[in-house]
C-alpha atoms as a PDB file:
ATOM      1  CA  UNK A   1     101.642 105.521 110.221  1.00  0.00           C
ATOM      2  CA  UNK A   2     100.877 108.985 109.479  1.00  0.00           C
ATOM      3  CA  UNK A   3      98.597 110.803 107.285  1.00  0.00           C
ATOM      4  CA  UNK A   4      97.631 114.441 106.199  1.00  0.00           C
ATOM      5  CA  UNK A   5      93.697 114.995 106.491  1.00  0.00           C
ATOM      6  CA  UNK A   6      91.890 118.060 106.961  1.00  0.00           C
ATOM      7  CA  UNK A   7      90.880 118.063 111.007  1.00  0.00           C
ATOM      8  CA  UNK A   8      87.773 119.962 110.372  1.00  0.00           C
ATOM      9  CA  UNK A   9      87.012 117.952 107.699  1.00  0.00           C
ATOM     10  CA  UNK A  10      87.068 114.638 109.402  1.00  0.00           C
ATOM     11  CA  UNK A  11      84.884 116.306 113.020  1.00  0.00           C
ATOM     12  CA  UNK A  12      82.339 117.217 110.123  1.00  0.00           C
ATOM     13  CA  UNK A  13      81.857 113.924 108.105  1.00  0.00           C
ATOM     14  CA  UNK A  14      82.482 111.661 111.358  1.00  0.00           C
ATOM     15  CA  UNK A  15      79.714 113.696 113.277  1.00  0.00           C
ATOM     16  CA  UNK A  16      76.919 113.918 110.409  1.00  0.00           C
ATOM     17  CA  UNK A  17      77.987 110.887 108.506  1.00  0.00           C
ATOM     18  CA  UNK A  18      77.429 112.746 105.371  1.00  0.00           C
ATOM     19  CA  UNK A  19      78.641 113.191 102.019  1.00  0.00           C
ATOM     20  CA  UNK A  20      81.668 116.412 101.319  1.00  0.00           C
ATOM     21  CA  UNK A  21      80.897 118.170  98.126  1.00  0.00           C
ATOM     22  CA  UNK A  22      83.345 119.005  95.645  1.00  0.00           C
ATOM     23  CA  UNK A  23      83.618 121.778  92.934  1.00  0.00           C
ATOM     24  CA  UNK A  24      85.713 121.588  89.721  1.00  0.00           C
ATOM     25  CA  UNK A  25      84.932 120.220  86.482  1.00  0.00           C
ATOM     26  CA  UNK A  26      82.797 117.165  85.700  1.00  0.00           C
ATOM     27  CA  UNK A  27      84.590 114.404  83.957  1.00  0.00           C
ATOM     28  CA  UNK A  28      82.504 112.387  81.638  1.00  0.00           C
ATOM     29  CA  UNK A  29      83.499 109.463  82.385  1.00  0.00           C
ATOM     30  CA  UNK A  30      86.171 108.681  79.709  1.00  0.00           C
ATOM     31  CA  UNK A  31      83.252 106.740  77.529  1.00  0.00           C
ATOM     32  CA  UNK A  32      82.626 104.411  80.706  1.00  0.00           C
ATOM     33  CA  UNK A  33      79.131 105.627  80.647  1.00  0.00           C
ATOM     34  CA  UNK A  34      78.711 107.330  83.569  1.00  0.00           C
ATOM     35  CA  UNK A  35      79.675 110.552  85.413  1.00  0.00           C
ATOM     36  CA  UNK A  36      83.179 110.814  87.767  1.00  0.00           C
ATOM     37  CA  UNK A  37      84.102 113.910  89.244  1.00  0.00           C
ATOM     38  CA  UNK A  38      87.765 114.679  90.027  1.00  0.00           C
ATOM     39  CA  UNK A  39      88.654 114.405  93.903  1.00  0.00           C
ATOM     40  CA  UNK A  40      90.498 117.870  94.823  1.00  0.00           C
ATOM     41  CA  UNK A  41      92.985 117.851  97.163  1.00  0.00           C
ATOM     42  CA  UNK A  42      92.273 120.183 100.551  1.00  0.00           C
ATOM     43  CA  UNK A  43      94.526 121.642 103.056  1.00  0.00           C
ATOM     44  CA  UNK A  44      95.692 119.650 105.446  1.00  0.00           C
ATOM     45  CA  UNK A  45      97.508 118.885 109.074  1.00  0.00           C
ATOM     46  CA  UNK A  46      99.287 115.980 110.648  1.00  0.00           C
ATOM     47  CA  UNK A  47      97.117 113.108 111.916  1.00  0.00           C
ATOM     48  CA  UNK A  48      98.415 110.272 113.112  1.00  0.00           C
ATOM     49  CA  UNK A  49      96.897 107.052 111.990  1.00  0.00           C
ATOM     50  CA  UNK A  50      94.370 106.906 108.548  1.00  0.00           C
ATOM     51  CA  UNK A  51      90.484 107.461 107.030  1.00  0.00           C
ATOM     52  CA  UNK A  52      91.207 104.572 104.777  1.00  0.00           C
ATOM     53  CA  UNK A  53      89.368 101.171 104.899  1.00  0.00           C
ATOM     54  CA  UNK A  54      92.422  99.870 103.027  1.00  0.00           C
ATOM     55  CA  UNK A  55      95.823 101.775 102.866  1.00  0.00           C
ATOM     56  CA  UNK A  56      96.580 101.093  98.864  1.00  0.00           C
ATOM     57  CA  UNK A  57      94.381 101.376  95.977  1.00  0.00           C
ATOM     58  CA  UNK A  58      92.978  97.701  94.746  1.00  0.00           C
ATOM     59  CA  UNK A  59      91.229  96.578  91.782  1.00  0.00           C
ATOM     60  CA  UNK A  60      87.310  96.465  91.579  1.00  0.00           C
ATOM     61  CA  UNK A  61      84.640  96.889  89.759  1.00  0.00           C
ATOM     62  CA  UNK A  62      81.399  99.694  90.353  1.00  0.00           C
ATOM     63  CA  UNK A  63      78.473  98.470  89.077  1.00  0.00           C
ATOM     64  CA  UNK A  64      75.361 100.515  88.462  1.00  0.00           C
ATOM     65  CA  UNK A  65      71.910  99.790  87.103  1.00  0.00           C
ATOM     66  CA  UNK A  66      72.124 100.049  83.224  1.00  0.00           C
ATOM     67  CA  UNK A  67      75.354 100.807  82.560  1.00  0.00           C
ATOM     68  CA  UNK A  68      78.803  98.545  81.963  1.00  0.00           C
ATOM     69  CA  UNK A  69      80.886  97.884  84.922  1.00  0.00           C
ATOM     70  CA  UNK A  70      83.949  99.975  85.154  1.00  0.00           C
ATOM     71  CA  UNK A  71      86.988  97.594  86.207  1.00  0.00           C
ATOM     72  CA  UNK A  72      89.264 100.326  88.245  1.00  0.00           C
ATOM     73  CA  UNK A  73      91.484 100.966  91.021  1.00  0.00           C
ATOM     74  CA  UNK A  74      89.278 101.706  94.390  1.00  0.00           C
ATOM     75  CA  UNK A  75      89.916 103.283  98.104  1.00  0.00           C
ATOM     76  CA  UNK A  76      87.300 103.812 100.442  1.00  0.00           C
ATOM     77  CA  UNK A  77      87.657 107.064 102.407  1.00  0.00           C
ATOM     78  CA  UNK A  78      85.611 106.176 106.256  1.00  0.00           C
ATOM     79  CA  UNK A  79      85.933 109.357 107.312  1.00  0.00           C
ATOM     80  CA  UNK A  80      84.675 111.274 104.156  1.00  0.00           C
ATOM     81  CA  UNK A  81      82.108 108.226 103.087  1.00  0.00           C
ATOM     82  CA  UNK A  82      83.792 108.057  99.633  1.00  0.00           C
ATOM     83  CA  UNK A  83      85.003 105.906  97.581  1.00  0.00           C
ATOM     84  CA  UNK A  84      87.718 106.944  95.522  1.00  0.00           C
ATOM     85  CA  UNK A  85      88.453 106.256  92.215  1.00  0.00           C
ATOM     86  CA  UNK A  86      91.566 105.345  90.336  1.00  0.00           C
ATOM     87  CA  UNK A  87      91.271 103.995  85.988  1.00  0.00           C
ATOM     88  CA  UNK A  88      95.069 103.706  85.632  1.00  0.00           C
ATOM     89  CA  UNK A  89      96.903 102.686  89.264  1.00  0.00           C
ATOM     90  CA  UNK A  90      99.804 104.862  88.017  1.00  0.00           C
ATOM     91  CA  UNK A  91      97.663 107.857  87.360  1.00  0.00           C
ATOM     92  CA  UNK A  92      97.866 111.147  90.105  1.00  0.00           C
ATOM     93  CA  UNK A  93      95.070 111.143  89.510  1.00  0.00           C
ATOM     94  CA  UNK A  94      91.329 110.218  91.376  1.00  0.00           C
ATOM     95  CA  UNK A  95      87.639 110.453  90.984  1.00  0.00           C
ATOM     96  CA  UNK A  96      84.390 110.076  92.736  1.00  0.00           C
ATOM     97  CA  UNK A  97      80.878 109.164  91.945  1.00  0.00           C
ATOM     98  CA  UNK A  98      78.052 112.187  91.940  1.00  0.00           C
ATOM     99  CA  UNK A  99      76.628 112.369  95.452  1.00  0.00           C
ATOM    100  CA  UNK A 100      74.171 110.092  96.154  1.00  0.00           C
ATOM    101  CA  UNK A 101      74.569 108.055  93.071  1.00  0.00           C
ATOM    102  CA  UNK A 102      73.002 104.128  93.723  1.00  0.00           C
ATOM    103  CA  UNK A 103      75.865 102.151  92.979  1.00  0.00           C
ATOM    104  CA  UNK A 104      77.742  98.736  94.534  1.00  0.00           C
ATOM    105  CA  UNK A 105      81.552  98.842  94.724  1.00  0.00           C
ATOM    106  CA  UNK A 106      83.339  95.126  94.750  1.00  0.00           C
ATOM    107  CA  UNK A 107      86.772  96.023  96.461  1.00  0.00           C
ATOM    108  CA  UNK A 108      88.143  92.639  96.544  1.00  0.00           C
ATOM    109  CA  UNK A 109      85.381  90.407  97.231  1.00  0.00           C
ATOM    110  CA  UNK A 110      83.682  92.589  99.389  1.00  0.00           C
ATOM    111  CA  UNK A 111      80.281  94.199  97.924  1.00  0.00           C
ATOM    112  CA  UNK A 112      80.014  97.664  99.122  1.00  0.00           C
ATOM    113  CA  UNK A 113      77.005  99.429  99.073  1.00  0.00           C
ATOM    114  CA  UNK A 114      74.776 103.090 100.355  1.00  0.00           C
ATOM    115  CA  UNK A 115      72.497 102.604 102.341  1.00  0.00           C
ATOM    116  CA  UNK A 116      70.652 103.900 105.318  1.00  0.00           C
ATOM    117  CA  UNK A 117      69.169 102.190 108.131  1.00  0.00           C
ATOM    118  CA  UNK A 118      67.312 102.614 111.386  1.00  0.00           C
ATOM    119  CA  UNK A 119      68.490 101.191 114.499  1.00  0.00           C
ATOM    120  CA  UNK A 120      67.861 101.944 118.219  1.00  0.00           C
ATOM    121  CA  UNK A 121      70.356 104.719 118.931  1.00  0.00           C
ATOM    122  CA  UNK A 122      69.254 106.680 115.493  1.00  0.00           C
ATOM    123  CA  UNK A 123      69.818 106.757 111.340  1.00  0.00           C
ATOM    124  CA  UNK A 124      72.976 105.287 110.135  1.00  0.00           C
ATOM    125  CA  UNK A 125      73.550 106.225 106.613  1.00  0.00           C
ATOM    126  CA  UNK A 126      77.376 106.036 104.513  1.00  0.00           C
ATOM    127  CA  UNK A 127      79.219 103.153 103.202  1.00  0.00           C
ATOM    128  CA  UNK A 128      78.148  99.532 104.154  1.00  0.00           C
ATOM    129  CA  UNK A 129      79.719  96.176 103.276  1.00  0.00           C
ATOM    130  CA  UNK A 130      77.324  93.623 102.961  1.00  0.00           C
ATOM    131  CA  UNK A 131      78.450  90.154 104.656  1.00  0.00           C
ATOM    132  CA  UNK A 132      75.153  88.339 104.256  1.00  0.00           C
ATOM    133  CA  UNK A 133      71.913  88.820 102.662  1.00  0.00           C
ATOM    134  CA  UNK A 134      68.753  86.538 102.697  1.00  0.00           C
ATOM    135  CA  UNK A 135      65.118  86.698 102.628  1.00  0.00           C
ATOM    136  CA  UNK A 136      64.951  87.151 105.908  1.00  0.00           C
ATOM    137  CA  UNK A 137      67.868  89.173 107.398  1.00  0.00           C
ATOM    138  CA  UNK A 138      70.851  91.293 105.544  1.00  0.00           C
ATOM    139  CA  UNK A 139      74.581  91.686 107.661  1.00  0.00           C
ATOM    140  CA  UNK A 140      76.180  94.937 107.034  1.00  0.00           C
ATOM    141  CA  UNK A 141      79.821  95.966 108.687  1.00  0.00           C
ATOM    142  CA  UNK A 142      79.676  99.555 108.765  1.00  0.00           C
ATOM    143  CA  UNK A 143      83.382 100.857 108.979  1.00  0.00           C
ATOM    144  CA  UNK A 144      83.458 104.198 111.381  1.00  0.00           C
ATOM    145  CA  UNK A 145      86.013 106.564 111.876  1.00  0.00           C
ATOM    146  CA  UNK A 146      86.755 108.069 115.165  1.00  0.00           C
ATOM    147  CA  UNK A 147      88.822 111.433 115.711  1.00  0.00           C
ATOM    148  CA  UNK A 148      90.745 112.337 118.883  1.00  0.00           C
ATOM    149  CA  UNK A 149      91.906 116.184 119.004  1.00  0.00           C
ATOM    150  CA  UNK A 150      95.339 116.646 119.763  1.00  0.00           C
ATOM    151  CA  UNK A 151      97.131 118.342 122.777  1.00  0.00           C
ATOM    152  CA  UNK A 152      99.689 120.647 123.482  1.00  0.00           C
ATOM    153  CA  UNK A 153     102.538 119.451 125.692  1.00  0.00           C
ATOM    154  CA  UNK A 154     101.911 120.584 129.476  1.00  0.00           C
ATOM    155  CA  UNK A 155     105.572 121.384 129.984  1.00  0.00           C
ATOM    156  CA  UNK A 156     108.626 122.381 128.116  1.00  0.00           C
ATOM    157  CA  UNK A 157     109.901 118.846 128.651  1.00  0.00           C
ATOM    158  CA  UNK A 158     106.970 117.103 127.360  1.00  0.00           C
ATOM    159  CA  UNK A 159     105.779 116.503 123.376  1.00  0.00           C
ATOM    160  CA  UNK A 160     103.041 117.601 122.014  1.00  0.00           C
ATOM    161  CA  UNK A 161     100.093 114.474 121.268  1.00  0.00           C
ATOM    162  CA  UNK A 162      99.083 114.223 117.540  1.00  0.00           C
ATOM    163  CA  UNK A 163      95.370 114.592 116.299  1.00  0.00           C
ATOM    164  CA  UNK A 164      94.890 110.737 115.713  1.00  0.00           C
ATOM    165  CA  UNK A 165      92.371 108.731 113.764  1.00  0.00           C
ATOM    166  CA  UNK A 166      91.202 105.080 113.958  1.00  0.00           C
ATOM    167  CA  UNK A 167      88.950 102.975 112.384  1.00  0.00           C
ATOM    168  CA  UNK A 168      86.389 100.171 113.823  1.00  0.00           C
ATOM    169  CA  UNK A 169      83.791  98.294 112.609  1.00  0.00           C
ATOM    170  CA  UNK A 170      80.624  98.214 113.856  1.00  0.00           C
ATOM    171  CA  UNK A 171      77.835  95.043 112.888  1.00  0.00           C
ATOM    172  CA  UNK A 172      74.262  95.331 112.250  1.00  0.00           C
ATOM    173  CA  UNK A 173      71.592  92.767 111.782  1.00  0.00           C
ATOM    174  CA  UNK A 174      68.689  94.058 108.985  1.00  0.00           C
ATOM    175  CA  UNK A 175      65.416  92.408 109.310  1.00  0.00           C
ATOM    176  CA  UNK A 176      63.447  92.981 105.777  1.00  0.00           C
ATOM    177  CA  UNK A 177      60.801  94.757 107.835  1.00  0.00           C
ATOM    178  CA  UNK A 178      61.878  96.644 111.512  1.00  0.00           C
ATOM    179  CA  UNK A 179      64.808  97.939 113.019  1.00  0.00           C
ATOM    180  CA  UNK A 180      68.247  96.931 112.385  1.00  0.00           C
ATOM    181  CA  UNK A 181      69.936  95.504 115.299  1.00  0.00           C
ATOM    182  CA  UNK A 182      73.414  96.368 116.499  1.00  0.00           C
ATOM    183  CA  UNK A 183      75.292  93.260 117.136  1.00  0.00           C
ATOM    184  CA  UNK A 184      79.048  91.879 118.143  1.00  0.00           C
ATOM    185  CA  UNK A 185      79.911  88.241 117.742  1.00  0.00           C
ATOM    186  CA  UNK A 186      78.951  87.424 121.597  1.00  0.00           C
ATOM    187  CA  UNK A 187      76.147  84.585 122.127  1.00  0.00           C
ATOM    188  CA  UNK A 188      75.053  86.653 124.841  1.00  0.00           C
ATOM    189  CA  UNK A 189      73.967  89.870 122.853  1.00  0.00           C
ATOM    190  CA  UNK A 190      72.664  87.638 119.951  1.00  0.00           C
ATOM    191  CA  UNK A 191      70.439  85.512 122.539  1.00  0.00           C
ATOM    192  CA  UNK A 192      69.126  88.876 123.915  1.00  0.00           C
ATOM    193  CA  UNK A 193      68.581  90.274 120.170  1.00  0.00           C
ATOM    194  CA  UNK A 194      67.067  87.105 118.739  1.00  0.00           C
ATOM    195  CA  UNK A 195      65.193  85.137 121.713  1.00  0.00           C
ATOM    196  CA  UNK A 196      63.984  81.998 120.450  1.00  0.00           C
ATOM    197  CA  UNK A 197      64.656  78.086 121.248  1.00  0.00           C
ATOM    198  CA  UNK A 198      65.877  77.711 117.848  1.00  0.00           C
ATOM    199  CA  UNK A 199      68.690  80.697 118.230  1.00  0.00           C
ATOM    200  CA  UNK A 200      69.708  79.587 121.497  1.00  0.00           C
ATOM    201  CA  UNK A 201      70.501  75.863 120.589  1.00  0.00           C
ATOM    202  CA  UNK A 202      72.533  76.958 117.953  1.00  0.00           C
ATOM    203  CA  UNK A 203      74.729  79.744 120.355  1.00  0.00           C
ATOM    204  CA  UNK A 204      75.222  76.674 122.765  1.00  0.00           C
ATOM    205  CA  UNK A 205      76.370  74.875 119.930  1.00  0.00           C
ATOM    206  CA  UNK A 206      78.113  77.634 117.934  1.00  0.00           C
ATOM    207  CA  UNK A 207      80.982  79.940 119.540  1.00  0.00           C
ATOM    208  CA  UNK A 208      80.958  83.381 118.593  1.00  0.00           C
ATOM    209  CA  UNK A 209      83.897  85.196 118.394  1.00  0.00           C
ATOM    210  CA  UNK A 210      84.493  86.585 114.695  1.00  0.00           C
ATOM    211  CA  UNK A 211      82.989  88.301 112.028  1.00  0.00           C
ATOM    212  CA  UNK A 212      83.010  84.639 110.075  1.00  0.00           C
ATOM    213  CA  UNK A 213      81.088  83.411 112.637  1.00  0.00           C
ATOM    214  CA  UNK A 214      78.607  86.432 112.486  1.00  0.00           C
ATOM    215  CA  UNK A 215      77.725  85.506 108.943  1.00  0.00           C
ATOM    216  CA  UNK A 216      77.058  81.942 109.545  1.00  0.00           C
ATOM    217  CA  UNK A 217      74.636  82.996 112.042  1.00  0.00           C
ATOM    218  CA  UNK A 218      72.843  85.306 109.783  1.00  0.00           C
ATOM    219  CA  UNK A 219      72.807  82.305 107.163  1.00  0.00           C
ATOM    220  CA  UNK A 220      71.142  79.864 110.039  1.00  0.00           C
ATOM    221  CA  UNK A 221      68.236  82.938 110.693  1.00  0.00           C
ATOM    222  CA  UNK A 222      67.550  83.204 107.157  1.00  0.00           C
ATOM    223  CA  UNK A 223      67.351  79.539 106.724  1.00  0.00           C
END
């Protein structure tokens, strides 16, 4: 699949994790009760590949404190850590949330929320979707984009490679007080991360191999 997205666009947001800012006109919100801004469309150049968490726009809801859900079309953009907005799926049209604006996006039945956390190799801060949350330990799958630069062909007989763009999910474990904890569904890096006679009895007993199987753990710590 191939997209158009701006190539300095994506090195910037990937690198800083940050939010773009965007000029035009502020919508009011169309009586919804809150602010969205219209998304502007940018320059762009072939990439192969996608930003997008999902390809299509699907119905959710964004919630935030004090004000009436919206029910509305939603597409999370990794590399630009937005979220963009659609109130009629046939419209051209698409719209943001202010910067920084505390809100939860339910994009199917995943809760997606901004946050940022500390964890060994440095801040994380964008887009999170929360798997699990307790009152011990939270799960958040952060969804990161990752840029490769194109090349020119070395010959006349070769073809030139595209810019591409892929996304992966990375796992974190959030204690309510300390540092998050990086995590894959292996026993082995959860026995390191959690040493106790309690986790280890339920790794021999519990295989480890999907995200599914990452949230029942978090459920057993928080039991």
């Amino acid at each position: 699949m191939r997209s158009k997205l701006p190539v300095f666009l994506i090195l910037f947001f990937v690198s800083f994790l940050t939010f773009g800012q965007v000029s035009g006109g502020i919508n009011d919100g169309m009586n919804y009760g809150f602010t969205l801004i219209p998304t502007i469309e940018k320059d762009s150049e072939e990439v192969e590949g996608s930003p997008y968490y999902t390809q299509d726009f699907i119905r959710g809801t964004v919630k935030i404190q004090e004000k009436d859900p919206l029910e509305a079309y939603l597409k999370y953009n990794v590399a630009e850590e937005r979220i963009e907005i659609k109130t009629h799926l046939e419209s051209p049209r698409t719209y943001q949330l202010p910067a920084g604006s505390d809100a939860e996006f339910i994009i199917e039945s995943e809760k997606f929320v901004l946050d940022k956390i500390t964890a060994e190799k440095g801040s994380v801060f964008g887009y999170f979707v929360e798997l699990q949350t307790g009152d011990k330990y939270r799960l958040l799958k952060k969804p990161i984009a990752h840029f490769r630069e194109g090349e020119k062909a070395k010959t006349g007989y070769g073809n030139d490679k595209p810019a591409t763009i892929t996304i992966e999910d990375e796992y974190y474990i959030v204690p309510k007080s300390g540092m998050a904890i990086n995590v894959r569904a292996k026993s082995k890096d959860l026995k390191k991360g959690f040493g106790s006679k309690e986790v280890e009895d339920y790794l021999d007993n519990n295989k480890m191999k999907s995200e599914d199987d990452l949230i029942r753990f978090v459920g057993f710590l928080n039991q």
